[in-house]
PDB file of N, CA and C in Angstrom:
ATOM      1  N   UNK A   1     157.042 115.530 194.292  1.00  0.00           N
ATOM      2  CA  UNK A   1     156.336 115.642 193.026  1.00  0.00           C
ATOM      3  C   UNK A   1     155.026 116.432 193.145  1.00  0.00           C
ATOM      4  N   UNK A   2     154.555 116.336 194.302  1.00  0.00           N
ATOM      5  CA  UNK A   2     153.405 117.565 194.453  1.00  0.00           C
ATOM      6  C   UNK A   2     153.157 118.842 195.315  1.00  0.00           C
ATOM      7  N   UNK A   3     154.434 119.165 194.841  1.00  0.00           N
ATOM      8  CA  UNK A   3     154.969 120.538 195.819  1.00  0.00           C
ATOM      9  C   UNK A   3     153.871 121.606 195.323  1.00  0.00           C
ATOM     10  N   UNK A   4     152.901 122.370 195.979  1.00  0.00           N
ATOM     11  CA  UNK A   4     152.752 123.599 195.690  1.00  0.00           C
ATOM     12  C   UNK A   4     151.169 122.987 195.318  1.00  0.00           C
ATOM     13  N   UNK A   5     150.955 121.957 195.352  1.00  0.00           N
ATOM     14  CA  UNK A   5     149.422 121.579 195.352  1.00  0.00           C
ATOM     15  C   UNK A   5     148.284 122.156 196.285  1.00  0.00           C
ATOM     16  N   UNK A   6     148.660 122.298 197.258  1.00  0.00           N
ATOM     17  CA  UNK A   6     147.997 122.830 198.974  1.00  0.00           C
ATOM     18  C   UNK A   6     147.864 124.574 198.287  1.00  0.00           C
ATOM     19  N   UNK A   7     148.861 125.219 198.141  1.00  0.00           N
ATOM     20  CA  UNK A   7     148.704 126.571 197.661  1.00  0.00           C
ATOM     21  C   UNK A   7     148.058 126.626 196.432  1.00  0.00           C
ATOM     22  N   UNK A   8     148.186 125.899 195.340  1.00  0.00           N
ATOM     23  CA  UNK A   8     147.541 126.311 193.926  1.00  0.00           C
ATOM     24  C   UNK A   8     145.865 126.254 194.759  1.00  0.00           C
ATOM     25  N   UNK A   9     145.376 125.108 195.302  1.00  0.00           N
ATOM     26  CA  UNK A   9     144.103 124.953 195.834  1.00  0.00           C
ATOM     27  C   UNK A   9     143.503 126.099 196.598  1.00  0.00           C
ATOM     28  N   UNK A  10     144.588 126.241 197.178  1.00  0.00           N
ATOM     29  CA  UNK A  10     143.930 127.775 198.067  1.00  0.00           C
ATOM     30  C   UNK A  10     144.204 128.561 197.483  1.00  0.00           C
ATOM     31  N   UNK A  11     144.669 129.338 195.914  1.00  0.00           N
ATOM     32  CA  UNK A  11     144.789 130.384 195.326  1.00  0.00           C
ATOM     33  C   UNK A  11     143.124 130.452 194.175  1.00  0.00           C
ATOM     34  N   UNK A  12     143.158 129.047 193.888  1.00  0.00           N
ATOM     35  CA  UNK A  12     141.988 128.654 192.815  1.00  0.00           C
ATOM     36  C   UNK A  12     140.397 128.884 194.020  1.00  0.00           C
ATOM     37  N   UNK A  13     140.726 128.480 195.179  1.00  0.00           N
ATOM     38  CA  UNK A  13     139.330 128.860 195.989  1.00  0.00           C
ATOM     39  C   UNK A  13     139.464 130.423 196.375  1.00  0.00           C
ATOM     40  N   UNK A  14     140.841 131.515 196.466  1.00  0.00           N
ATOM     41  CA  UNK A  14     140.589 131.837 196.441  1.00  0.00           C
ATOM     42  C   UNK A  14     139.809 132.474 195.496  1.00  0.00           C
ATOM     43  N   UNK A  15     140.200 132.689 194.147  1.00  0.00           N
ATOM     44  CA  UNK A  15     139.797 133.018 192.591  1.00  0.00           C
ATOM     45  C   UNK A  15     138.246 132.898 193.070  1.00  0.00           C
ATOM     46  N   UNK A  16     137.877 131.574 193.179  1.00  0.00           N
ATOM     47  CA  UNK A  16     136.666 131.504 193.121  1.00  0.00           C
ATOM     48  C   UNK A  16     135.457 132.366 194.159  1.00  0.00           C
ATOM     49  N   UNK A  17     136.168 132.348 195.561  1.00  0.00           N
ATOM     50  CA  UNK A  17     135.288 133.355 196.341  1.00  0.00           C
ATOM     51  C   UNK A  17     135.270 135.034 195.898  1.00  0.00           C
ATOM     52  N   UNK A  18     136.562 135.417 195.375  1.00  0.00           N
ATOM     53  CA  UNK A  18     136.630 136.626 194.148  1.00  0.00           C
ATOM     54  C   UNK A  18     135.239 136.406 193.242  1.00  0.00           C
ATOM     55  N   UNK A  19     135.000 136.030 192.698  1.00  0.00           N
ATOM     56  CA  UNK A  19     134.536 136.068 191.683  1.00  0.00           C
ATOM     57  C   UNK A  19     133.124 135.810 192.250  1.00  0.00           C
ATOM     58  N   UNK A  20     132.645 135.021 192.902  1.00  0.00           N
ATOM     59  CA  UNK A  20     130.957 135.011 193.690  1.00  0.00           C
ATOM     60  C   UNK A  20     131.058 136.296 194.800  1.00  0.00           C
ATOM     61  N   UNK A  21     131.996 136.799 195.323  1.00  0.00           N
ATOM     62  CA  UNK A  21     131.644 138.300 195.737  1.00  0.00           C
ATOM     63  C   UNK A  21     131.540 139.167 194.708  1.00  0.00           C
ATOM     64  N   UNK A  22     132.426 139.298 193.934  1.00  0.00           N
ATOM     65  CA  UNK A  22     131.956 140.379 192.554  1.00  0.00           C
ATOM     66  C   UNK A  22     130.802 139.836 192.160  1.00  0.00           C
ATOM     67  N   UNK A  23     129.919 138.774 192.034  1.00  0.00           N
ATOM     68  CA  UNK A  23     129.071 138.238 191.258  1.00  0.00           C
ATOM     69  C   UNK A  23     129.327 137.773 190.016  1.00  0.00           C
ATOM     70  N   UNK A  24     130.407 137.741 189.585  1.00  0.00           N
ATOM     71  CA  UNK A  24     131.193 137.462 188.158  1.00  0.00           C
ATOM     72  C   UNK A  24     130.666 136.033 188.066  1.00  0.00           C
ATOM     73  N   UNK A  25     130.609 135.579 189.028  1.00  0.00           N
ATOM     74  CA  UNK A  25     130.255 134.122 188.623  1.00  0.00           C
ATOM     75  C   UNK A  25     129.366 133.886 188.658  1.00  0.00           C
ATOM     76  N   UNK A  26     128.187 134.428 188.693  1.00  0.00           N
ATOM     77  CA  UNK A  26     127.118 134.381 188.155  1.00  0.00           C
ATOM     78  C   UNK A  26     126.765 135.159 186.952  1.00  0.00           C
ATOM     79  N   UNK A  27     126.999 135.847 187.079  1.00  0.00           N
ATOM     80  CA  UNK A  27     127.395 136.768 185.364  1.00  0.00           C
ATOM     81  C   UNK A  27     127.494 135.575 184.437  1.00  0.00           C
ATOM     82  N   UNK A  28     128.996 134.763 184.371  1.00  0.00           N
ATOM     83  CA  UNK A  28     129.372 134.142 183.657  1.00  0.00           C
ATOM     84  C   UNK A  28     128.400 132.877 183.397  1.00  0.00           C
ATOM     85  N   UNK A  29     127.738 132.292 184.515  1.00  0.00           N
ATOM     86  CA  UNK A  29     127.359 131.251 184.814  1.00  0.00           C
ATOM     87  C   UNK A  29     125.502 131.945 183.451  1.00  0.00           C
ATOM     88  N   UNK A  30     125.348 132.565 183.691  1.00  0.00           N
ATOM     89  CA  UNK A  30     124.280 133.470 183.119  1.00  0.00           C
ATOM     90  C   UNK A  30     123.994 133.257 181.997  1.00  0.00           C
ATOM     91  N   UNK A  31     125.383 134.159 181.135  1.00  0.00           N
ATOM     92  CA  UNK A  31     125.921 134.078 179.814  1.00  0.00           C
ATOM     93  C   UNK A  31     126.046 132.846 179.335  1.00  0.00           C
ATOM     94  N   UNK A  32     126.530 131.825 180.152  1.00  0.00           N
ATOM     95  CA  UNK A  32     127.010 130.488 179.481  1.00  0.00           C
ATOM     96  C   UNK A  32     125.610 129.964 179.388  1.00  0.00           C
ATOM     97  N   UNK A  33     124.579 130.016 179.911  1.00  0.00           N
ATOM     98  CA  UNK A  33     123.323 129.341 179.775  1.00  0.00           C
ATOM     99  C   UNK A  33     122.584 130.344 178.927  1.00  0.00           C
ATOM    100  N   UNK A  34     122.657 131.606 179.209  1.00  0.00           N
ATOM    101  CA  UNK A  34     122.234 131.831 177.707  1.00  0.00           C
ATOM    102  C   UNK A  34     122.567 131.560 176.320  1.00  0.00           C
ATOM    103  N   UNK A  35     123.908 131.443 176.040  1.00  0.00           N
ATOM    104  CA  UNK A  35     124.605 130.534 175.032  1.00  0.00           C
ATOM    105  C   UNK A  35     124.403 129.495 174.857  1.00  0.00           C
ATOM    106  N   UNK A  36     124.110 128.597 175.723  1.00  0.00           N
ATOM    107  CA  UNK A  36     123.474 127.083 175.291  1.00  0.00           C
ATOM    108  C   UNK A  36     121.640 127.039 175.143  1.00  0.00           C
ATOM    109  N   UNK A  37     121.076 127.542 175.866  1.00  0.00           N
ATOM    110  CA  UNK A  37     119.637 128.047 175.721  1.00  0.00           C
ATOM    111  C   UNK A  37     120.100 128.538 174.167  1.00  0.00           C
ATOM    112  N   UNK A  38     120.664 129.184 173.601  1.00  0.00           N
ATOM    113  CA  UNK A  38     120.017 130.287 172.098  1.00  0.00           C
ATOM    114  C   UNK A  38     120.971 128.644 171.277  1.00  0.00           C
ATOM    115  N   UNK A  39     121.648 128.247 171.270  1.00  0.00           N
ATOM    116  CA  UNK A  39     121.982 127.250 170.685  1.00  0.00           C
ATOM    117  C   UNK A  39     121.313 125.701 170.674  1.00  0.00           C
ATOM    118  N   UNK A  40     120.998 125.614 171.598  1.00  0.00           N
ATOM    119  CA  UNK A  40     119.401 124.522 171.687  1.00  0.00           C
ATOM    120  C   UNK A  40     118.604 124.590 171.117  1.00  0.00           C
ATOM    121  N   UNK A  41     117.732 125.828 170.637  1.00  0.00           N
ATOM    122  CA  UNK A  41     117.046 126.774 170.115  1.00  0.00           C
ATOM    123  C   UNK A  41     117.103 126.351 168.384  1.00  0.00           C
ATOM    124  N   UNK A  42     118.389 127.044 168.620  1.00  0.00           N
ATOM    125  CA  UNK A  42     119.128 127.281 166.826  1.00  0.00           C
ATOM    126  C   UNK A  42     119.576 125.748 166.315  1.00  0.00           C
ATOM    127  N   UNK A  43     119.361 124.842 166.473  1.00  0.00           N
ATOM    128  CA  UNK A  43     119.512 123.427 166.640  1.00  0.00           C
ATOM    129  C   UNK A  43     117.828 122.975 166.050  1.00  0.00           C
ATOM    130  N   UNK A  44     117.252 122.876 166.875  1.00  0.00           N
ATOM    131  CA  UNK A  44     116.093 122.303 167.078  1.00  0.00           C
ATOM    132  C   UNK A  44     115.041 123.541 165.920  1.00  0.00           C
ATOM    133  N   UNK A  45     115.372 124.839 165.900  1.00  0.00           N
ATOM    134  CA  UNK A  45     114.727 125.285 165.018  1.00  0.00           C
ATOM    135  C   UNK A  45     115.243 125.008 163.573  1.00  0.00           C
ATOM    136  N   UNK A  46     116.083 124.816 163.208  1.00  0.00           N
ATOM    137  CA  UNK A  46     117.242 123.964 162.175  1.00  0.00           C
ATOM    138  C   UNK A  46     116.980 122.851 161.513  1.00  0.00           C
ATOM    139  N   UNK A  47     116.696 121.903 163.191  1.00  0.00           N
ATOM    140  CA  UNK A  47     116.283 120.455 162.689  1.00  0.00           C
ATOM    141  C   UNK A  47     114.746 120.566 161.849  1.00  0.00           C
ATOM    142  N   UNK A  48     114.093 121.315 162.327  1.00  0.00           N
ATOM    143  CA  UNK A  48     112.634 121.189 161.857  1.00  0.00           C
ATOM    144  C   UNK A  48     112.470 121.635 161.016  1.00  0.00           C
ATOM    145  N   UNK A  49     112.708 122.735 160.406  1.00  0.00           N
ATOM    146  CA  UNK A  49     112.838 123.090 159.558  1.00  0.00           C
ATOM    147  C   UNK A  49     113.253 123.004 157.957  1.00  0.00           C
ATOM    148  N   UNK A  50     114.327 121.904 158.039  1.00  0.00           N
ATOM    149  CA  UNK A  50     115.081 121.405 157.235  1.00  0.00           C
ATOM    150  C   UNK A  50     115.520 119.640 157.137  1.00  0.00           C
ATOM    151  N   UNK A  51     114.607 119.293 158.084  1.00  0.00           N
ATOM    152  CA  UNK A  51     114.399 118.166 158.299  1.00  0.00           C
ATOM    153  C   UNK A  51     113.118 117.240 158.201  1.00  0.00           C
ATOM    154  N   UNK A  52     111.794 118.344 157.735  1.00  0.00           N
ATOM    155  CA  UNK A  52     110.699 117.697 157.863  1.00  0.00           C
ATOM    156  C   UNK A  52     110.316 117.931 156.413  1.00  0.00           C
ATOM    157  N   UNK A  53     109.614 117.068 155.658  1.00  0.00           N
ATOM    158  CA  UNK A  53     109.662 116.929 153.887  1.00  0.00           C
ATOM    159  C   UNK A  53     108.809 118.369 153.752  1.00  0.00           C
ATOM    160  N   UNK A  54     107.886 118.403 154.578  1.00  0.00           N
ATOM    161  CA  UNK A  54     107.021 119.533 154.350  1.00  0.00           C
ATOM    162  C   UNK A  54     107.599 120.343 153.863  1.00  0.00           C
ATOM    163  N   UNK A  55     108.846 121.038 154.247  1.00  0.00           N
ATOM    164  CA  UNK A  55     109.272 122.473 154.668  1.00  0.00           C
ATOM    165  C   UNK A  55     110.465 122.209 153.290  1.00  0.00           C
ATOM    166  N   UNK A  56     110.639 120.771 153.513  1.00  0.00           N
ATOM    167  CA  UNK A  56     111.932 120.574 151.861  1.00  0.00           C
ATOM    168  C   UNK A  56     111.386 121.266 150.859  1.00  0.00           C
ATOM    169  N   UNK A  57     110.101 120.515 150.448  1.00  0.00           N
ATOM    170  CA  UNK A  57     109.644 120.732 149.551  1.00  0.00           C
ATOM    171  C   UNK A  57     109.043 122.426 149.305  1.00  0.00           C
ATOM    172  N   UNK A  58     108.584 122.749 150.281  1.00  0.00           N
ATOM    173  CA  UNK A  58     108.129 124.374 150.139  1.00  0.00           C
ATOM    174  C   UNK A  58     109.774 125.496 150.201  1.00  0.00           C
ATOM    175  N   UNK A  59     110.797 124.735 150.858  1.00  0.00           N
ATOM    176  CA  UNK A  59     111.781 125.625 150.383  1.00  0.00           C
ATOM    177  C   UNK A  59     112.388 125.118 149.154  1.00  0.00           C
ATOM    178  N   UNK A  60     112.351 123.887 148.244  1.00  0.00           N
ATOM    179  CA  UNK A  60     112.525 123.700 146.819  1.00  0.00           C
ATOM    180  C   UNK A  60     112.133 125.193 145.982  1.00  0.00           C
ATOM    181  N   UNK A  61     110.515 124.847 146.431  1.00  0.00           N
ATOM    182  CA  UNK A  61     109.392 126.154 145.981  1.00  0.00           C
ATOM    183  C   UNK A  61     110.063 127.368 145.666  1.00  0.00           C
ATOM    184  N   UNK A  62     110.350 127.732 147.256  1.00  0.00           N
ATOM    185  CA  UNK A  62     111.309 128.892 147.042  1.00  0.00           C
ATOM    186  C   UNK A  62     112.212 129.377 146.622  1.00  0.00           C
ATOM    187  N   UNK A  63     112.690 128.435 146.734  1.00  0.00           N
ATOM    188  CA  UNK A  63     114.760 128.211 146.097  1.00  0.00           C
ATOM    189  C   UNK A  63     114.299 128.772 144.386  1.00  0.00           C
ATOM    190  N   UNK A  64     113.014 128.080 143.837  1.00  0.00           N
ATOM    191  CA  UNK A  64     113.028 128.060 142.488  1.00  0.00           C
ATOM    192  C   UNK A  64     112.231 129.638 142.125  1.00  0.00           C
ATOM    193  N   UNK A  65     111.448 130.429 143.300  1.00  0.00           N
ATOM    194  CA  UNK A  65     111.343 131.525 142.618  1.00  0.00           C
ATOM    195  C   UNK A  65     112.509 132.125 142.693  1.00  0.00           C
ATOM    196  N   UNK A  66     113.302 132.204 143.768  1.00  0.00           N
ATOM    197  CA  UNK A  66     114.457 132.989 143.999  1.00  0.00           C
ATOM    198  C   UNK A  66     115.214 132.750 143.055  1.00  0.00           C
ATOM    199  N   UNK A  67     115.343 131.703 142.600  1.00  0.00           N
ATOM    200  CA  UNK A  67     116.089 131.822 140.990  1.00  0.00           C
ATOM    201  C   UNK A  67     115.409 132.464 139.926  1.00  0.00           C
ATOM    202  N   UNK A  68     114.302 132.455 140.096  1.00  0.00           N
ATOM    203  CA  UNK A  68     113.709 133.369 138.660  1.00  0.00           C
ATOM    204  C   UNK A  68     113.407 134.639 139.355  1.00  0.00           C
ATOM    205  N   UNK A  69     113.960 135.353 140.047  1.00  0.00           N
ATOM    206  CA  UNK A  69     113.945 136.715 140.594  1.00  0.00           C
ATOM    207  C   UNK A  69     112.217 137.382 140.777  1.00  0.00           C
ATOM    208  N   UNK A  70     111.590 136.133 141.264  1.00  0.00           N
ATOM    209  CA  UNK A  70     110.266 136.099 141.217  1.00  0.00           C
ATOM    210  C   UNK A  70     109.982 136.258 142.923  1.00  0.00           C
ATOM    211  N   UNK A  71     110.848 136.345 143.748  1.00  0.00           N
ATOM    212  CA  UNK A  71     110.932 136.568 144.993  1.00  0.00           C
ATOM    213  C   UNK A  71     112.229 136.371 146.189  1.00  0.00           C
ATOM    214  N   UNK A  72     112.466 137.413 146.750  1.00  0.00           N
ATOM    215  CA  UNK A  72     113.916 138.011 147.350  1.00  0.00           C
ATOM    216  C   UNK A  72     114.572 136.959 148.642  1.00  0.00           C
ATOM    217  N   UNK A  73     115.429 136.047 148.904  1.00  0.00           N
ATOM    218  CA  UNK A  73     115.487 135.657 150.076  1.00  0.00           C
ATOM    219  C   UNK A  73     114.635 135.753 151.023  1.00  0.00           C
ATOM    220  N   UNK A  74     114.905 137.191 151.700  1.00  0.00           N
ATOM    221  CA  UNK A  74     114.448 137.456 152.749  1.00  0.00           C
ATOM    222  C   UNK A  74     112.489 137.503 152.983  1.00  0.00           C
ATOM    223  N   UNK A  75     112.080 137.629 151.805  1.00  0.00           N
ATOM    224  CA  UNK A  75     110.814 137.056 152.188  1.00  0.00           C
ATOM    225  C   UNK A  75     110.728 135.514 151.900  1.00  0.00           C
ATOM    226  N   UNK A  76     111.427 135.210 151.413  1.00  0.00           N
ATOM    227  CA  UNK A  76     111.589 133.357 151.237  1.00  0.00           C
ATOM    228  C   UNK A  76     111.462 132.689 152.769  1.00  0.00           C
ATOM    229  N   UNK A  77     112.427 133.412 153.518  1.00  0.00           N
ATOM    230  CA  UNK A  77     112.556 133.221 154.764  1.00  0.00           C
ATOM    231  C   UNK A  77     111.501 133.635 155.814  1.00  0.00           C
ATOM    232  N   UNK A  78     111.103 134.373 155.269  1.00  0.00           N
ATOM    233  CA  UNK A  78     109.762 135.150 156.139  1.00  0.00           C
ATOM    234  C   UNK A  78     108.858 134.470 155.929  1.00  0.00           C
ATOM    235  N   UNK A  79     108.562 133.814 154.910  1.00  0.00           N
ATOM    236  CA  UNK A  79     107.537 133.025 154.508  1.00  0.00           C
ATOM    237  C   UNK A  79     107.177 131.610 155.355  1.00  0.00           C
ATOM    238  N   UNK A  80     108.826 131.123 155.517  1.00  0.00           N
ATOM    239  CA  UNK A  80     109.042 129.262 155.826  1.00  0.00           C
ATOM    240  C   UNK A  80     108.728 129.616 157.650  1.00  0.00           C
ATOM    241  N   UNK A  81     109.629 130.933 158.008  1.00  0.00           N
ATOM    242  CA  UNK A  81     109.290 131.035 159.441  1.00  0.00           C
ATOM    243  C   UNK A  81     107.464 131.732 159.790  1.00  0.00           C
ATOM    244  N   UNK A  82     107.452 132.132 159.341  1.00  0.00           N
ATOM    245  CA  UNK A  82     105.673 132.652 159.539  1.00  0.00           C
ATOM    246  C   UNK A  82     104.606 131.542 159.265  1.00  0.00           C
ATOM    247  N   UNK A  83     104.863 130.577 158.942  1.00  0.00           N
ATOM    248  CA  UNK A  83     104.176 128.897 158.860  1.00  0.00           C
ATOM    249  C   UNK A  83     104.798 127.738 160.452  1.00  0.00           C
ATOM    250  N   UNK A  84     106.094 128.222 160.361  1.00  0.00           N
ATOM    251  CA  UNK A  84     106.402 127.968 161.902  1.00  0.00           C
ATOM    252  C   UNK A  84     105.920 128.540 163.335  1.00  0.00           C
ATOM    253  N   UNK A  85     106.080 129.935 163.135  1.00  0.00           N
ATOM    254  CA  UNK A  85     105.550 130.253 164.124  1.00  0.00           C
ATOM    255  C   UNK A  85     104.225 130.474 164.573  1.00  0.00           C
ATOM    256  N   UNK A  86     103.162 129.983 163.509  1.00  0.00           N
ATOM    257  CA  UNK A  86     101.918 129.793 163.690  1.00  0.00           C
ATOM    258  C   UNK A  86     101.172 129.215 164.699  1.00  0.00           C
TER     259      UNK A  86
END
């Protein structure tokens, strides 16, 4: 029942010494932490944002000029992040 276990192991280590001589695996290893780093990020800038009454209420604000064409999204947004990044 576990025929071919001994070889899959030594085909998968080899894979793996492939891939730390190319450096691929650190490449990958790289990428994947930059992907969770920018998603930690995008989380936590998210939560605060939209989670603290302050920022409810000043994007209400906004929401309601942007309906009266009294000001464009994108400075709506420029606005809520330029009080953040202060």
């Amino acid at each position: 029942p576990f025929q071919g276990i001994s070889e899959l192991l030594s085909e998968i280590n080899n894979h793996k010494n492939y891939l730390k001589k190319e450096k691929r695996l650190e490449v990958k290893r790289r990428k994947r932490y930059e992907t969770e780093l920018t998603e930690i990020i995008r989380k936590r800038l998210t939560s605060l944002i939209f989670d603290e009454s302050k920022f409810k209420d000043k994007m209400d604000r906004l929401i309601d000029q942007i309906s009266k064409k009294e000001l464009d999204p994108y400075s709506a947004a420029d606005e809520i992040l330029g009080k953040i990044l202060k």
